[in-house]
C-alpha atoms as a PDB file:
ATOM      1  CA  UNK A   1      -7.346   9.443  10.581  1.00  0.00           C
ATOM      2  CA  UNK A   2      -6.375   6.676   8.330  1.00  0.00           C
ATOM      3  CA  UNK A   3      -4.084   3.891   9.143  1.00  0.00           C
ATOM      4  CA  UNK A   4      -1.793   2.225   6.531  1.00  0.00           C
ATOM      5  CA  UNK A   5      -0.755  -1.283   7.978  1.00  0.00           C
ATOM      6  CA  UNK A   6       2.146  -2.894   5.424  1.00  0.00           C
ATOM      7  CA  UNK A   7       2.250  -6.317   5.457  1.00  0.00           C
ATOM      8  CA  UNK A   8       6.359  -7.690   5.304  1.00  0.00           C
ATOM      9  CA  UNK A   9       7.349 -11.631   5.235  1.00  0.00           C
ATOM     10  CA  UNK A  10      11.070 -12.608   5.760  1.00  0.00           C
ATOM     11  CA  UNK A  11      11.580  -8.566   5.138  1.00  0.00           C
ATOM     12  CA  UNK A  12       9.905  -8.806   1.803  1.00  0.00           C
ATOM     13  CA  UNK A  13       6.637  -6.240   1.419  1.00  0.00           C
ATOM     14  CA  UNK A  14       3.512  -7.836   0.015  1.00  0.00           C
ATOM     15  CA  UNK A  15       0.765  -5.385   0.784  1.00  0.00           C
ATOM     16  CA  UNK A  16      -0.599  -3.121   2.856  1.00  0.00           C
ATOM     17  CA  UNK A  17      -4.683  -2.369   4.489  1.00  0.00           C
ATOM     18  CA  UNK A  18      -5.652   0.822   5.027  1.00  0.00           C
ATOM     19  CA  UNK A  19      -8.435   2.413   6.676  1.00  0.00           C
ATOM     20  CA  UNK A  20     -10.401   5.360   7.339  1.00  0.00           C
ATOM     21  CA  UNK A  21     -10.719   8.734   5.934  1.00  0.00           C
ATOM     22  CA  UNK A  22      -7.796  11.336   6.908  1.00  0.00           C
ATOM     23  CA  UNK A  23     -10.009  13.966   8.037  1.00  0.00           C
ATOM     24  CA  UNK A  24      -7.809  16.678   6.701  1.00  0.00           C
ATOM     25  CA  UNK A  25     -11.069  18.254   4.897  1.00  0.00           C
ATOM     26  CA  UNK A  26     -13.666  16.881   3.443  1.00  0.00           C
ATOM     27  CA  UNK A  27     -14.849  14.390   0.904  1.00  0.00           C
ATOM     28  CA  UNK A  28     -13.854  15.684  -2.336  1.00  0.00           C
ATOM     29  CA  UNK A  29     -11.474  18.475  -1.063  1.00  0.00           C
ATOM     30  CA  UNK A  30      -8.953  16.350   1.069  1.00  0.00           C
ATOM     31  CA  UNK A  31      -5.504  16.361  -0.508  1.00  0.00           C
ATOM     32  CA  UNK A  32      -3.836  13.840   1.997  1.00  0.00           C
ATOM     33  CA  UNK A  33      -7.074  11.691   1.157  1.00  0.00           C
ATOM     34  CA  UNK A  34      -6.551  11.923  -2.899  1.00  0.00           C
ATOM     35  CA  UNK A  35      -2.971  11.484  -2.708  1.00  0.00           C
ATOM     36  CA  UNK A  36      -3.178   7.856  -0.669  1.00  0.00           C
ATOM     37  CA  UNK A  37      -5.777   7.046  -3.535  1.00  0.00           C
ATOM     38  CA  UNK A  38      -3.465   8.008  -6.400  1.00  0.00           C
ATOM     39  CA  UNK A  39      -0.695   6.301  -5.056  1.00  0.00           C
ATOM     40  CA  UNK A  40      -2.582   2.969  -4.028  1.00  0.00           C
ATOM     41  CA  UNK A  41      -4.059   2.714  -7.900  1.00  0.00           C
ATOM     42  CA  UNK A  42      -0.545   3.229  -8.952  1.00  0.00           C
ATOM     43  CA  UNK A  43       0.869   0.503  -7.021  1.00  0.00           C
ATOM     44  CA  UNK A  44      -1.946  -1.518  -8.321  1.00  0.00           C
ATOM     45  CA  UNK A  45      -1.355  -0.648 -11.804  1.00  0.00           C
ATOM     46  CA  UNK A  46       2.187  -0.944 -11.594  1.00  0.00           C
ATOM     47  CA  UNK A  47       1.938  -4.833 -10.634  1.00  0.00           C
ATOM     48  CA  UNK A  48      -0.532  -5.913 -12.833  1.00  0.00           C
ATOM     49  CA  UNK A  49       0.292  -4.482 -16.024  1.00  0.00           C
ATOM     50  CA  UNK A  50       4.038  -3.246 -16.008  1.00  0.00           C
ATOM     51  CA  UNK A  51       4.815  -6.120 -13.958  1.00  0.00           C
ATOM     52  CA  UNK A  52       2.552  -8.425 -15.183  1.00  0.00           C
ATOM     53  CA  UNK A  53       1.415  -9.851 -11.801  1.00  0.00           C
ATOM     54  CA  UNK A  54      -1.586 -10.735  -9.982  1.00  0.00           C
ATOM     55  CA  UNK A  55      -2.732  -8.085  -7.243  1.00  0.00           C
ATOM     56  CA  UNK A  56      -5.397  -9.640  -5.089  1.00  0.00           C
ATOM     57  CA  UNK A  57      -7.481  -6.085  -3.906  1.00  0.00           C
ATOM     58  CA  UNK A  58     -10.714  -4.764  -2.669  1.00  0.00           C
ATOM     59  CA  UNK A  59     -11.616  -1.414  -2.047  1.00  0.00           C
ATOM     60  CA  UNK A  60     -14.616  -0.093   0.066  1.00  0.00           C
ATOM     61  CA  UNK A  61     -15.685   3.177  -1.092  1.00  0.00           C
ATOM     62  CA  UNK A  62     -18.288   4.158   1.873  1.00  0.00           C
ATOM     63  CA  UNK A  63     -15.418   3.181   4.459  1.00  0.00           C
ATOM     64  CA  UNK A  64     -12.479   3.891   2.169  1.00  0.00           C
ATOM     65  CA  UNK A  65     -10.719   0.600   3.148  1.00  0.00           C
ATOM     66  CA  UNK A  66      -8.335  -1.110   1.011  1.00  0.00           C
ATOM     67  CA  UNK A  67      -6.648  -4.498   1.324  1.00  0.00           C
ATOM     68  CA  UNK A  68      -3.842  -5.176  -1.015  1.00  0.00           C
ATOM     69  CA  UNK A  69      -1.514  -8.409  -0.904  1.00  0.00           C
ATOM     70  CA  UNK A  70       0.742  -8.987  -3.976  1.00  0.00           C
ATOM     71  CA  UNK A  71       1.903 -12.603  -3.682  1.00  0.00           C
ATOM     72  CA  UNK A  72       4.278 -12.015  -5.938  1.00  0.00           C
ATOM     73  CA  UNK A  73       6.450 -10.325  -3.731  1.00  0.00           C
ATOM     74  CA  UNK A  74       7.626 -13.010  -2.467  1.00  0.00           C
ATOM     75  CA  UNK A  75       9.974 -15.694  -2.995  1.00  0.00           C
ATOM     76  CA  UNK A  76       7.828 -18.727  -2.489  1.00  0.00           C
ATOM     77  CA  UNK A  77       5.589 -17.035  -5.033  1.00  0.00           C
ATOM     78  CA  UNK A  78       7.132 -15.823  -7.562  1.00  0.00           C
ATOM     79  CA  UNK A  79      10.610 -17.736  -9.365  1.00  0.00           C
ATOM     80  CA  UNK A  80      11.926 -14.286 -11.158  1.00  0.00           C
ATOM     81  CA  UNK A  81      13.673 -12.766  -8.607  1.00  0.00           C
ATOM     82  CA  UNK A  82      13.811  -9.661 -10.750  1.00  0.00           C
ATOM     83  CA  UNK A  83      10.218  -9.362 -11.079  1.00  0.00           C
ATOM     84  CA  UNK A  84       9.959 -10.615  -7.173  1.00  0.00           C
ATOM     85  CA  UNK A  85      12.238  -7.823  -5.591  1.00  0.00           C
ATOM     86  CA  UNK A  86      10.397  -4.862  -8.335  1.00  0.00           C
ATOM     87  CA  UNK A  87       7.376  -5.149  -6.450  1.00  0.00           C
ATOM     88  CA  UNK A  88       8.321  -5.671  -3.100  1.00  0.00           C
ATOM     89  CA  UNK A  89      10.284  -2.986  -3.920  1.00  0.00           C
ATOM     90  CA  UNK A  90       7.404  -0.662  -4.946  1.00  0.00           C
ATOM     91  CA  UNK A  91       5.152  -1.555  -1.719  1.00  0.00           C
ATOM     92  CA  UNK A  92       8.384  -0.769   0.776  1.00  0.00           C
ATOM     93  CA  UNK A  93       8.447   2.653  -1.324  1.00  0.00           C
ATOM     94  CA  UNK A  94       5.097   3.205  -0.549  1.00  0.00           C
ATOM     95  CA  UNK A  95       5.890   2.714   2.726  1.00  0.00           C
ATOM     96  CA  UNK A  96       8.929   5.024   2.894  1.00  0.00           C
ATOM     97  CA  UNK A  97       5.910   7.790   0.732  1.00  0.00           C
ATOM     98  CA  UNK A  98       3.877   7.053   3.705  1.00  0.00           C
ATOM     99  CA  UNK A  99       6.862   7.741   6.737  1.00  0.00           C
ATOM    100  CA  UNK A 100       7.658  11.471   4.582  1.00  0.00           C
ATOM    101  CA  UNK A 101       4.453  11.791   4.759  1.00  0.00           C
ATOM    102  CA  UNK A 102       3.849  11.548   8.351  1.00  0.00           C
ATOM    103  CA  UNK A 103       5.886  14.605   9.557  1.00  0.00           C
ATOM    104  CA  UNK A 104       3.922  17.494   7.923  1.00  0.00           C
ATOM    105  CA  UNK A 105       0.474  15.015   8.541  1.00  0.00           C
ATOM    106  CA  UNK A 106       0.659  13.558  11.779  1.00  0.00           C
ATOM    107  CA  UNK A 107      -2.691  14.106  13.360  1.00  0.00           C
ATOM    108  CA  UNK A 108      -4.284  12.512   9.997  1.00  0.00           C
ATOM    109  CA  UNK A 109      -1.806   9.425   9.035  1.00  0.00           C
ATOM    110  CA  UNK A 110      -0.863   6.701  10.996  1.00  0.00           C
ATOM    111  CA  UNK A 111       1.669   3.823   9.377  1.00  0.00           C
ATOM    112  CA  UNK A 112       2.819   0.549  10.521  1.00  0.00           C
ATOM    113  CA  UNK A 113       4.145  -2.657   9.945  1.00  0.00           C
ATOM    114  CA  UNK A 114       3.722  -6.197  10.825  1.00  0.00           C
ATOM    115  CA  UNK A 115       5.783  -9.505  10.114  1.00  0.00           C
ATOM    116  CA  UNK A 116       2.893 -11.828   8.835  1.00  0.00           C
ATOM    117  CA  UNK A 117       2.709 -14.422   6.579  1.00  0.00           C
ATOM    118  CA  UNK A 118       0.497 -15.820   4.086  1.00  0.00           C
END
């Protein structure tokens, strides 16, 4: 199963650690597992070069965590609200991605979130 724990300060999303491999089939033929990939390099992407932002990740490919915390997401961070609220924005859509997600994949995803700041 992997777990997909989104980090949220003041109600502002900043990132997100996940862990563990879905176990919906194996390595190289799970769907679930290559979708969570493709979405996590996208939200990566997205913030450092449409937004132009620093994305503080790591990614463990023999335990297939990933830690992600955009500091720019938040106010205390970053001054442009604009560019502030666009990525928080595209974490907390992750998220939402994630909660869809969850009905049809159950036994294989688990997501949460936790008030924590940085």
């Amino acid at each position: 199963m992997t777990t997909v724990c989104f980090y949220k300060a003041d109600g502002f999303y900043y990132g997100f650690e996940e862990q563990g491999h879905t176990g919906f089939a194996e390595s190289g033929e799970d769907i679930l597992c290559a979708a969570l990939s493709s979405m996590t390099m996208l939200i990566i992407n997205a913030i450092e070069v449409t937004y132009d932002s620093r994305v503080d990740y790591s990614i463990d490919d023999k335990t297939t965590n990933i830690r992600l915390i955009a500091k720019s997401a938040l106010p205390k961070y970053e001054a442009d609200e604009r560019k502030q609220y666009a990525i928080s924005g595209l974490i907390q859509a992750y998220f939402y991605q994630l909660m869809d997600l969850i009905e049809d994949y159950y036994e294989y995803l688990d997501v949460r979130e936790i008030e924590k700041e940085i």
